[in-house]
C-alpha atoms as a PDB file:
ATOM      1  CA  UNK A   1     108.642  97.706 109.273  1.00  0.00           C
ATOM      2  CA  UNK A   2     110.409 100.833 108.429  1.00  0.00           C
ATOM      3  CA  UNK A   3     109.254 104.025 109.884  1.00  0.00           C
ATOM      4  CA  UNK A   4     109.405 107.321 107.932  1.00  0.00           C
ATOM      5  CA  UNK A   5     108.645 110.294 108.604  1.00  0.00           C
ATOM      6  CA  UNK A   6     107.080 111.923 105.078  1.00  0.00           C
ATOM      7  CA  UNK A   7     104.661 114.166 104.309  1.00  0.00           C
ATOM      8  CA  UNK A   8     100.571 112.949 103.158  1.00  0.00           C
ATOM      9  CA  UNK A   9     101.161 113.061  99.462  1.00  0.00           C
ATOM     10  CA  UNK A  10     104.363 111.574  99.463  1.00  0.00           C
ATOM     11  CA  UNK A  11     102.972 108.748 101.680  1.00  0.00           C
ATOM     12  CA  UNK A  12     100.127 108.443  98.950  1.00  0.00           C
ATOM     13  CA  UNK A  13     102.651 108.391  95.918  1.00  0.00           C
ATOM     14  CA  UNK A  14     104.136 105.121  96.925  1.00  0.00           C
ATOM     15  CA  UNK A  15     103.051 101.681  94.925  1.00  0.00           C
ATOM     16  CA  UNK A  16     102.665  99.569  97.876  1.00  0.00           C
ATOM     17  CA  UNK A  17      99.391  98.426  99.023  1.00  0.00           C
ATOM     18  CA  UNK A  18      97.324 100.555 101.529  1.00  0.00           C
ATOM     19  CA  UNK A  19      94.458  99.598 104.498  1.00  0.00           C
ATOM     20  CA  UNK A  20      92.800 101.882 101.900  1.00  0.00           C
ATOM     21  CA  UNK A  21      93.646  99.925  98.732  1.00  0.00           C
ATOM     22  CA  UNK A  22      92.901  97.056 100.913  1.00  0.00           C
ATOM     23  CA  UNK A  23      88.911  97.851 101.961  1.00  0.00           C
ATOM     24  CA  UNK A  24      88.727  99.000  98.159  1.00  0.00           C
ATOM     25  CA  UNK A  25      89.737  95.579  96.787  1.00  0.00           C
ATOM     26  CA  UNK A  26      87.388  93.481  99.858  1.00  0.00           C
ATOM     27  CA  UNK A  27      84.472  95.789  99.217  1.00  0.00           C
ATOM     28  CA  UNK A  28      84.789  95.492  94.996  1.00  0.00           C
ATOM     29  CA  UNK A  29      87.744  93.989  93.237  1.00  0.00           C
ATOM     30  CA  UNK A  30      90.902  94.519  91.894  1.00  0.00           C
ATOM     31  CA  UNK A  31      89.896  95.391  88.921  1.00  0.00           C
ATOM     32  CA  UNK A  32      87.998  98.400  90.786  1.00  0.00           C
ATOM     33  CA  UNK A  33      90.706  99.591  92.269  1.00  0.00           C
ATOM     34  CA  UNK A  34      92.924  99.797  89.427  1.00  0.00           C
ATOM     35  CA  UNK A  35      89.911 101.498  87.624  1.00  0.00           C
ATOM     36  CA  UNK A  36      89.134 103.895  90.701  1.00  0.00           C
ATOM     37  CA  UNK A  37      88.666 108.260  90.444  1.00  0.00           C
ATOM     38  CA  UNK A  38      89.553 109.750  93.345  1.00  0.00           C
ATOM     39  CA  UNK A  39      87.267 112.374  93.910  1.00  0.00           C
ATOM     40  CA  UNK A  40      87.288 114.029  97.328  1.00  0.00           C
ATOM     41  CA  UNK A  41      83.921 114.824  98.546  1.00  0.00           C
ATOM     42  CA  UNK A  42      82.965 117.581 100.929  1.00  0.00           C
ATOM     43  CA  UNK A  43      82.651 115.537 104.001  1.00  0.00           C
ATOM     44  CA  UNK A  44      86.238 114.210 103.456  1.00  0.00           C
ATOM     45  CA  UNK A  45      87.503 117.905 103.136  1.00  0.00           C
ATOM     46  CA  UNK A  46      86.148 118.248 106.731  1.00  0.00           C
ATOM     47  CA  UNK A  47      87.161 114.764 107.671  1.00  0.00           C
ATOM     48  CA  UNK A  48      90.492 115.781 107.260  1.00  0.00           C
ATOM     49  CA  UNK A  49      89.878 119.278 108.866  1.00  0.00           C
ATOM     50  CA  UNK A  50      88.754 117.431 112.149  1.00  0.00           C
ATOM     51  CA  UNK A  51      91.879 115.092 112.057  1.00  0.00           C
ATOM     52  CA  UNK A  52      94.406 118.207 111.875  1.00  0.00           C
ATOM     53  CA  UNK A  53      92.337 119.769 114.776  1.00  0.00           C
ATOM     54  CA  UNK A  54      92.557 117.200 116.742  1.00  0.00           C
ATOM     55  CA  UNK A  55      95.569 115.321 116.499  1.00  0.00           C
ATOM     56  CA  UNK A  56      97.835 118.013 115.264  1.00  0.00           C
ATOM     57  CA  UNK A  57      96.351 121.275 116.434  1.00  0.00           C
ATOM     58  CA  UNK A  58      99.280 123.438 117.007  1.00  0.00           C
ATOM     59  CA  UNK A  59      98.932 123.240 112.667  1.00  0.00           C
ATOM     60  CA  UNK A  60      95.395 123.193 112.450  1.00  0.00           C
ATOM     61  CA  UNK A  61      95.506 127.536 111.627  1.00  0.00           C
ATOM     62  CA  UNK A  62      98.635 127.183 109.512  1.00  0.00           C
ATOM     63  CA  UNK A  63      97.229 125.249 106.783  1.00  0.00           C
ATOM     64  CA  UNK A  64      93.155 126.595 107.294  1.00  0.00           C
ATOM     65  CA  UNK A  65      91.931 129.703 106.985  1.00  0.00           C
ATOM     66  CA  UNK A  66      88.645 130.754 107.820  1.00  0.00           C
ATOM     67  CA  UNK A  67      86.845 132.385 105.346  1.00  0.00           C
ATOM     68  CA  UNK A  68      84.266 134.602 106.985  1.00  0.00           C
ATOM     69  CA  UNK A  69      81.372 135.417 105.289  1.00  0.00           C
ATOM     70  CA  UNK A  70      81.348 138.682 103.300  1.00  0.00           C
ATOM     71  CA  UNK A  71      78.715 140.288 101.215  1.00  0.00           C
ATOM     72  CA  UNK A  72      80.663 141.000  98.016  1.00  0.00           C
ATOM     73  CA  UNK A  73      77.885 142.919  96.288  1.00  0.00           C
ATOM     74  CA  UNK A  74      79.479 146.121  97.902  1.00  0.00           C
ATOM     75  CA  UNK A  75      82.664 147.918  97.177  1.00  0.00           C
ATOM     76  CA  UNK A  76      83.832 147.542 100.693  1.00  0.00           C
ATOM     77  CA  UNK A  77      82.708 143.783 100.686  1.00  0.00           C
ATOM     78  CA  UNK A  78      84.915 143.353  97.647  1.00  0.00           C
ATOM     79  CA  UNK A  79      87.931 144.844  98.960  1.00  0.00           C
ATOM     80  CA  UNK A  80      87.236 143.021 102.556  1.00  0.00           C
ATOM     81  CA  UNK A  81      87.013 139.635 100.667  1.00  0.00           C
ATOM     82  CA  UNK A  82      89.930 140.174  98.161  1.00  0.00           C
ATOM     83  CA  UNK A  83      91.769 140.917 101.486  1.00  0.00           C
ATOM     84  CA  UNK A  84      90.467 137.391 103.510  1.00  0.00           C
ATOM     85  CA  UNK A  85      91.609 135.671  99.656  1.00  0.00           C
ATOM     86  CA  UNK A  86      95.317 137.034  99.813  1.00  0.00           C
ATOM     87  CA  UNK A  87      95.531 135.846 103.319  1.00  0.00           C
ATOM     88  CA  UNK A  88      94.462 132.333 102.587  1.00  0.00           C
ATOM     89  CA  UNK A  89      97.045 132.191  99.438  1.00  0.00           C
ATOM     90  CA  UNK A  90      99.078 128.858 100.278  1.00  0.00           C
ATOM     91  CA  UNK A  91      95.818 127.368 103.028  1.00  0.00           C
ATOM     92  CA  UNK A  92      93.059 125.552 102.754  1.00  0.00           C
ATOM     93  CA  UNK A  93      89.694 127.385 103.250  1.00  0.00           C
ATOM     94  CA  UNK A  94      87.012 126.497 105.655  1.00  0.00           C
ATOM     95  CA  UNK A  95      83.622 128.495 106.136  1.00  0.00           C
ATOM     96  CA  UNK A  96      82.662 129.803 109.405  1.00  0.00           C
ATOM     97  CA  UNK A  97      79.820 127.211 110.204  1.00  0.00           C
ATOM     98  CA  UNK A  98      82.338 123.948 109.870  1.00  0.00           C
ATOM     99  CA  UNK A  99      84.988 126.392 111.782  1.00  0.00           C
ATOM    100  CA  UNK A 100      82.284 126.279 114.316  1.00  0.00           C
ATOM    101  CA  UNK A 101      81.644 123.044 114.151  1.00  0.00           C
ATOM    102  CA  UNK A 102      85.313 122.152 114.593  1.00  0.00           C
ATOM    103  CA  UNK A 103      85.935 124.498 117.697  1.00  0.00           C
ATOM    104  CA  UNK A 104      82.552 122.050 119.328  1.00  0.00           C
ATOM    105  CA  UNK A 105      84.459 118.984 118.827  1.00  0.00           C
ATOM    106  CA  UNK A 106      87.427 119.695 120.231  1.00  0.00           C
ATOM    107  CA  UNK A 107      85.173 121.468 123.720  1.00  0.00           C
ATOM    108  CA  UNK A 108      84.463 117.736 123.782  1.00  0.00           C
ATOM    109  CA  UNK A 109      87.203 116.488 123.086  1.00  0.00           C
ATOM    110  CA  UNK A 110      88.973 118.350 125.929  1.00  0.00           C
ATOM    111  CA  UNK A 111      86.432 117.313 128.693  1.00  0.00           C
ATOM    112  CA  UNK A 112      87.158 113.304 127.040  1.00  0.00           C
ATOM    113  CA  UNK A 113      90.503 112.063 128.779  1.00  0.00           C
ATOM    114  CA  UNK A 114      90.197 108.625 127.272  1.00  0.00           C
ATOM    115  CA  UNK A 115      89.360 110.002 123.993  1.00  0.00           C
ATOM    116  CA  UNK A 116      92.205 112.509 124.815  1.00  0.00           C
ATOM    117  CA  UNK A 117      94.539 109.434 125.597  1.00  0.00           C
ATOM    118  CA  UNK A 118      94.287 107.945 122.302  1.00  0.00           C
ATOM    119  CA  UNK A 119      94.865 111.498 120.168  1.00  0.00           C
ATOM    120  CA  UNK A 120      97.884 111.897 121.959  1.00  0.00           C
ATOM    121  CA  UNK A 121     101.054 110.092 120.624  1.00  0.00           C
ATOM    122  CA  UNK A 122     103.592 109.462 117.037  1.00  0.00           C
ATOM    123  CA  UNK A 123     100.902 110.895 114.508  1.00  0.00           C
ATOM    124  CA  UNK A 124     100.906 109.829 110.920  1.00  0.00           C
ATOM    125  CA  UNK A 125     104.222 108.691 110.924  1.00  0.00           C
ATOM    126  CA  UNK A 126     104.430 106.416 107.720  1.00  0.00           C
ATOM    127  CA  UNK A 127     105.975 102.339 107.666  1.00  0.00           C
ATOM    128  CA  UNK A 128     107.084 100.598 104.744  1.00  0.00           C
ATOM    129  CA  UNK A 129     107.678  96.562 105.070  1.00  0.00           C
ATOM    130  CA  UNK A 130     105.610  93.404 103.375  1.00  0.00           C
ATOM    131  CA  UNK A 131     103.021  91.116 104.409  1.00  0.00           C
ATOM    132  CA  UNK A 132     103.185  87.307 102.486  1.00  0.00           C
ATOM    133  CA  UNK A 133     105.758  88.813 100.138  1.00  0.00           C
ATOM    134  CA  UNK A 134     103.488  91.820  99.389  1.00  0.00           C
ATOM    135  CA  UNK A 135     104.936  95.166  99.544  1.00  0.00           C
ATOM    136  CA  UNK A 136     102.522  97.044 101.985  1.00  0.00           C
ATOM    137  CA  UNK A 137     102.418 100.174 103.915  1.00  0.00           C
ATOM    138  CA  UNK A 138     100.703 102.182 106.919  1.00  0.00           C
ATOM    139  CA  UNK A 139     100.515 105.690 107.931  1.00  0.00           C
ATOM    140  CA  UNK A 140      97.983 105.007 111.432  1.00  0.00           C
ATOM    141  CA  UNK A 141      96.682 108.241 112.936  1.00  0.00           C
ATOM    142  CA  UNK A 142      98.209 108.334 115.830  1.00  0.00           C
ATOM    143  CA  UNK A 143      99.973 105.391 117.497  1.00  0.00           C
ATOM    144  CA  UNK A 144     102.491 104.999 121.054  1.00  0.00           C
ATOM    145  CA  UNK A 145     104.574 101.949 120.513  1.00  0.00           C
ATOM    146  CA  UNK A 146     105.662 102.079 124.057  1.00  0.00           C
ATOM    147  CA  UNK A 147     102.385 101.536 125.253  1.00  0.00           C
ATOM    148  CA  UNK A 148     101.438  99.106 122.503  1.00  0.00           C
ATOM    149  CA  UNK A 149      98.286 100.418 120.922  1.00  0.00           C
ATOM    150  CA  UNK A 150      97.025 102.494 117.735  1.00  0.00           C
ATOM    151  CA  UNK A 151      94.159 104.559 117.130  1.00  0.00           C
ATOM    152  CA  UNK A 152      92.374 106.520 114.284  1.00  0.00           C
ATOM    153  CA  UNK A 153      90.217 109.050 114.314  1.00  0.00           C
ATOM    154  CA  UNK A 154      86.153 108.612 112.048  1.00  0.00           C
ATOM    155  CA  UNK A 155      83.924 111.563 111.574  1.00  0.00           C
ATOM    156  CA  UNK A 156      80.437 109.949 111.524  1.00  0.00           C
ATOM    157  CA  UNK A 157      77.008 110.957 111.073  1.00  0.00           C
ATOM    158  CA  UNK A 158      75.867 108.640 114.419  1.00  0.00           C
ATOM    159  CA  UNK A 159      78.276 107.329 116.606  1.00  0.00           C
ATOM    160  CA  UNK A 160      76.063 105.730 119.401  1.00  0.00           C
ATOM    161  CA  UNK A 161      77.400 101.735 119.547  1.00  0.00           C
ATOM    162  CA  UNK A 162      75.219  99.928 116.974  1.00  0.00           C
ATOM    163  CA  UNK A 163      75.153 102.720 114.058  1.00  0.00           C
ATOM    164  CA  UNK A 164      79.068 103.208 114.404  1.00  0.00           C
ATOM    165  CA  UNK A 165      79.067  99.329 114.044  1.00  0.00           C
ATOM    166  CA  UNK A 166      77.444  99.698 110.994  1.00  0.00           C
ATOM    167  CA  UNK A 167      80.182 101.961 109.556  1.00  0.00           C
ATOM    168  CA  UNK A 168      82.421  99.536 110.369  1.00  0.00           C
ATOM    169  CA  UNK A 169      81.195  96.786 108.411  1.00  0.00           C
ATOM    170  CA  UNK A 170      80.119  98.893 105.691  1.00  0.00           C
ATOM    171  CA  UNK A 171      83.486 100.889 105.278  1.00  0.00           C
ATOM    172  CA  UNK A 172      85.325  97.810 106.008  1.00  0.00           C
ATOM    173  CA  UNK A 173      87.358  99.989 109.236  1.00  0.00           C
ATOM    174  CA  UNK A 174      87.796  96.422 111.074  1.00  0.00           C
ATOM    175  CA  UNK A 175      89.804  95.567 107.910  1.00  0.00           C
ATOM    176  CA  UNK A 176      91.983  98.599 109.140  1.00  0.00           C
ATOM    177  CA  UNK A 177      92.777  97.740 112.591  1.00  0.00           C
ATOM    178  CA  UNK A 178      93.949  94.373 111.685  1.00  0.00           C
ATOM    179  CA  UNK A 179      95.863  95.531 109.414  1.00  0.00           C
ATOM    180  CA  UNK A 180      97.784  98.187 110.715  1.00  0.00           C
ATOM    181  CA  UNK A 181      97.977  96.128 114.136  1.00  0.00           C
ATOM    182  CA  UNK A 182      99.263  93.086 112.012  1.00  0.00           C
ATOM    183  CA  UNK A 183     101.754  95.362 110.078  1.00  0.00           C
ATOM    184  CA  UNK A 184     102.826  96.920 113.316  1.00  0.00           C
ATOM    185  CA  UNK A 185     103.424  94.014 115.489  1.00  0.00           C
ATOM    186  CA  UNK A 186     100.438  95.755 117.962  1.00  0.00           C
ATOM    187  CA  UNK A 187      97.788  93.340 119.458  1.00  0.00           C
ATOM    188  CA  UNK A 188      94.536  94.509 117.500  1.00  0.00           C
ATOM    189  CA  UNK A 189      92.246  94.236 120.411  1.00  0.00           C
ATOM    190  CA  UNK A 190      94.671  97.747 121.487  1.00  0.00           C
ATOM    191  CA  UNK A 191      93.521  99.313 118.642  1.00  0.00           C
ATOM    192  CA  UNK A 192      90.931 102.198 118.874  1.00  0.00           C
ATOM    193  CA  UNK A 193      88.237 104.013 116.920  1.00  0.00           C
ATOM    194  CA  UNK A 194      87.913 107.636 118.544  1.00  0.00           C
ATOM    195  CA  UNK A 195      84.124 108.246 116.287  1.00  0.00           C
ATOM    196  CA  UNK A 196      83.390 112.066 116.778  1.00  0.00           C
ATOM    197  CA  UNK A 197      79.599 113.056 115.123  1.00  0.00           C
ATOM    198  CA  UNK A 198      79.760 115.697 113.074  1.00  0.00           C
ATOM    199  CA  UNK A 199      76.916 117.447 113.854  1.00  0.00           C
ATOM    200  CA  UNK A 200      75.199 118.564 117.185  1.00  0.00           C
ATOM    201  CA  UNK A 201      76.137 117.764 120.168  1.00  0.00           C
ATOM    202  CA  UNK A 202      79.503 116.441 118.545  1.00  0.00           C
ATOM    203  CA  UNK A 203      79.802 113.763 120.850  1.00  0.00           C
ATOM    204  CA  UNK A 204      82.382 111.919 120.908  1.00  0.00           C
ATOM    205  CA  UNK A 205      83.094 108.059 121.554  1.00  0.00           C
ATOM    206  CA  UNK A 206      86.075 105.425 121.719  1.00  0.00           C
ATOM    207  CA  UNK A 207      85.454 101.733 120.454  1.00  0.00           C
ATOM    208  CA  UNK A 208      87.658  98.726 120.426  1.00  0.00           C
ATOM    209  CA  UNK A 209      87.676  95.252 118.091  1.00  0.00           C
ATOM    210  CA  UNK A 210      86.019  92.549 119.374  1.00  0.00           C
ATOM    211  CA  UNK A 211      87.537  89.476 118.888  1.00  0.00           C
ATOM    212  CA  UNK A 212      84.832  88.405 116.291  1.00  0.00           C
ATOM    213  CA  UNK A 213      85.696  91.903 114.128  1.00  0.00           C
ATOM    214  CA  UNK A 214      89.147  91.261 114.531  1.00  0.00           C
ATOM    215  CA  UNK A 215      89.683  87.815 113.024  1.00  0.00           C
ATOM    216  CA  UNK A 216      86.940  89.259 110.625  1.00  0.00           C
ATOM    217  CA  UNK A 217      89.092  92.076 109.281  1.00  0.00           C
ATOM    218  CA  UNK A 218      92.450  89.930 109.037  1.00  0.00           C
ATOM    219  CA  UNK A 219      90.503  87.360 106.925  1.00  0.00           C
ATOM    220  CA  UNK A 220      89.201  89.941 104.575  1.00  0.00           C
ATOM    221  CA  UNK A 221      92.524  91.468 104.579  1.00  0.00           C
ATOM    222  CA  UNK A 222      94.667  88.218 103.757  1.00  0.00           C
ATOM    223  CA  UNK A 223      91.888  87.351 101.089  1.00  0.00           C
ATOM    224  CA  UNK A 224      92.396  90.976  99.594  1.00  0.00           C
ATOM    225  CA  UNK A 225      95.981  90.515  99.677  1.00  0.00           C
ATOM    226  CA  UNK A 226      96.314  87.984  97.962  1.00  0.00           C
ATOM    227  CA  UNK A 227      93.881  89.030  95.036  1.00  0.00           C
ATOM    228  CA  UNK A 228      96.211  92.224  95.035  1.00  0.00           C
ATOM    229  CA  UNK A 229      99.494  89.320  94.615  1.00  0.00           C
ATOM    230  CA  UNK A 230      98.052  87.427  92.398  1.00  0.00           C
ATOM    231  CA  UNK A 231      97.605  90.599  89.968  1.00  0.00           C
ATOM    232  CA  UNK A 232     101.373  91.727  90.958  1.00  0.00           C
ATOM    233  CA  UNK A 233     102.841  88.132  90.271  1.00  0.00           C
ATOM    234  CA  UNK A 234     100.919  87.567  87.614  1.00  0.00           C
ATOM    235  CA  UNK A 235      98.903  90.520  86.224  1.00  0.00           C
ATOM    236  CA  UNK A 236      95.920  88.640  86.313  1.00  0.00           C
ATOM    237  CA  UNK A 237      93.284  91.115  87.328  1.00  0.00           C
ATOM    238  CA  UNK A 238      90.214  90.087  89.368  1.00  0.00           C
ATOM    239  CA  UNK A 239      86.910  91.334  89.237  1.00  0.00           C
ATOM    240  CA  UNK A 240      83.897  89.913  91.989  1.00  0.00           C
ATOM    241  CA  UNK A 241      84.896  86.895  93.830  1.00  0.00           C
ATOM    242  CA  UNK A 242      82.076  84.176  94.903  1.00  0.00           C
ATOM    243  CA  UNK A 243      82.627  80.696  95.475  1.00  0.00           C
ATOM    244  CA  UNK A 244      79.281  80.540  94.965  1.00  0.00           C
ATOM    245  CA  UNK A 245      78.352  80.271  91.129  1.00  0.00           C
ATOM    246  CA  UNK A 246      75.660  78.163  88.844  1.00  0.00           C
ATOM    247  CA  UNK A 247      77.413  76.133  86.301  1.00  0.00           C
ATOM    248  CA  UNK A 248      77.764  78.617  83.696  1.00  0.00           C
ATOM    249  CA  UNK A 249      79.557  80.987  85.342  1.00  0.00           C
ATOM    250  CA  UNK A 250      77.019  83.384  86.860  1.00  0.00           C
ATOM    251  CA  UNK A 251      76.903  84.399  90.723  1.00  0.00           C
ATOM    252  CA  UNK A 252      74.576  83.280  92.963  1.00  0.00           C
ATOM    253  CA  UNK A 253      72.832  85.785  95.032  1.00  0.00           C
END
């Protein structure tokens, strides 16, 4: 694959298929995905926060600014918080309490050397190539080619072993590691999850693929893929899939 090094939103501009676009598709359809409004929720704002601080944190204070909290019912309040506003012209504000929350994780993640391991290498460095013919691309969180793995970084509410398993079937992340590790030319049982809770204690965790999840999450990719060729080739959008239908057309459930 080609490597480039881009910035977020010009990774995001690009028509080739994503592990994103991919879990979209599995979970609904193609005809979903082309249909989809991106709305970024609150606990994606700090998703992203946490990523920065951990795997980049030398930028973490050059795009945030904290925004302490001011009472701007007074005259003085008013000035102080026109003056926090004109400093934060250009970042991206985050409140004291998830500033807070942030500066917990990363205690953690300091006292964490395997967790510490697998934060520390090429981050979000993007790669263009195809898969079956498919234009595709990957932008992993942080990944060391000379040691051969690739890991990415989940915010969760609960990352003790079963519940974090659970967000990995129902966010479809096993689709991810096969994917990037198959794009990558990286054996997917190298790939990590490092799951950090978001609220106290703000433990943090690092998971691998079983071999089960793994051939799990390159079938649902391939089947994905070629839904997503099918409507490139072809235009033929699909919506649900089931090989499982009553004569008339109707899914069985």
């Amino acid at each position: 694959m080609k490597e480039v090094i881009e910035t977020n939103e010009k990774y995001h501009s690009s028509d080739a298929i994503s592990a994103s676009g991919l879990k979209f598709i599995a979970k609904k359809s193609v005809h979903h995905f082309l249909n989809k409004k991106f709305l970024e929720s609150p606990a994606m704002k700090f998703g992203t926060a946490v990523h920065t601080a951990m795997l980049e944190s030398d930028k973490f204070y050059q795009d945030y600014y904290v925004m302490p909290k001011v009472d701007g019912r007074t005259k003085e309040g008013k000035a102080l918080k026109a003056m926090h506003e004109e400093k934060a012209q250009g970042k991206i504000v985050i409140d004291e309490l998830d500033h807070h929350r942030i500066k917990e994780m990363i205690k953690n993640l300091e006292s964490h050397d395997l967790a510490k391991q697998y934060c520390n290498g090429e981050i979000e460095v993007s790669h263009y190539g195809q898969i079956n013919g498919v234009d595709v691309r990957v932008r992993p969180d942080c990944k060391n080619m000379i040691a051969g793995w690739v890991s990415d970084v989940k915010t969760c509410q609960d990352n003790s072993p079963d519940r974090f398993k659970s967000d990995i079937y129902k966010f479809k992340y096993h689709i991810q590691g096969a994917f990037y590790c198959d794009a990558l030319g990286i054996d997917p049982s190298a790939f990590r999850f490092v799951a950090v809770e978001v609220n106290h204690p703000y433990s943090i965790e690092v998971y691998g693929l079983s071999d089960d999840m793994i051939e799990r999450g390159r079938f649902e990719y391939k089947k994905a893929l070629e839904s997503w060729k099918l409507y490139k080739d072809t235009g033929v959008i699909l919506g649900y899939e089931s090989e499982n239908r009553n004569e008339d057309g109707s899914i069985i459930i």
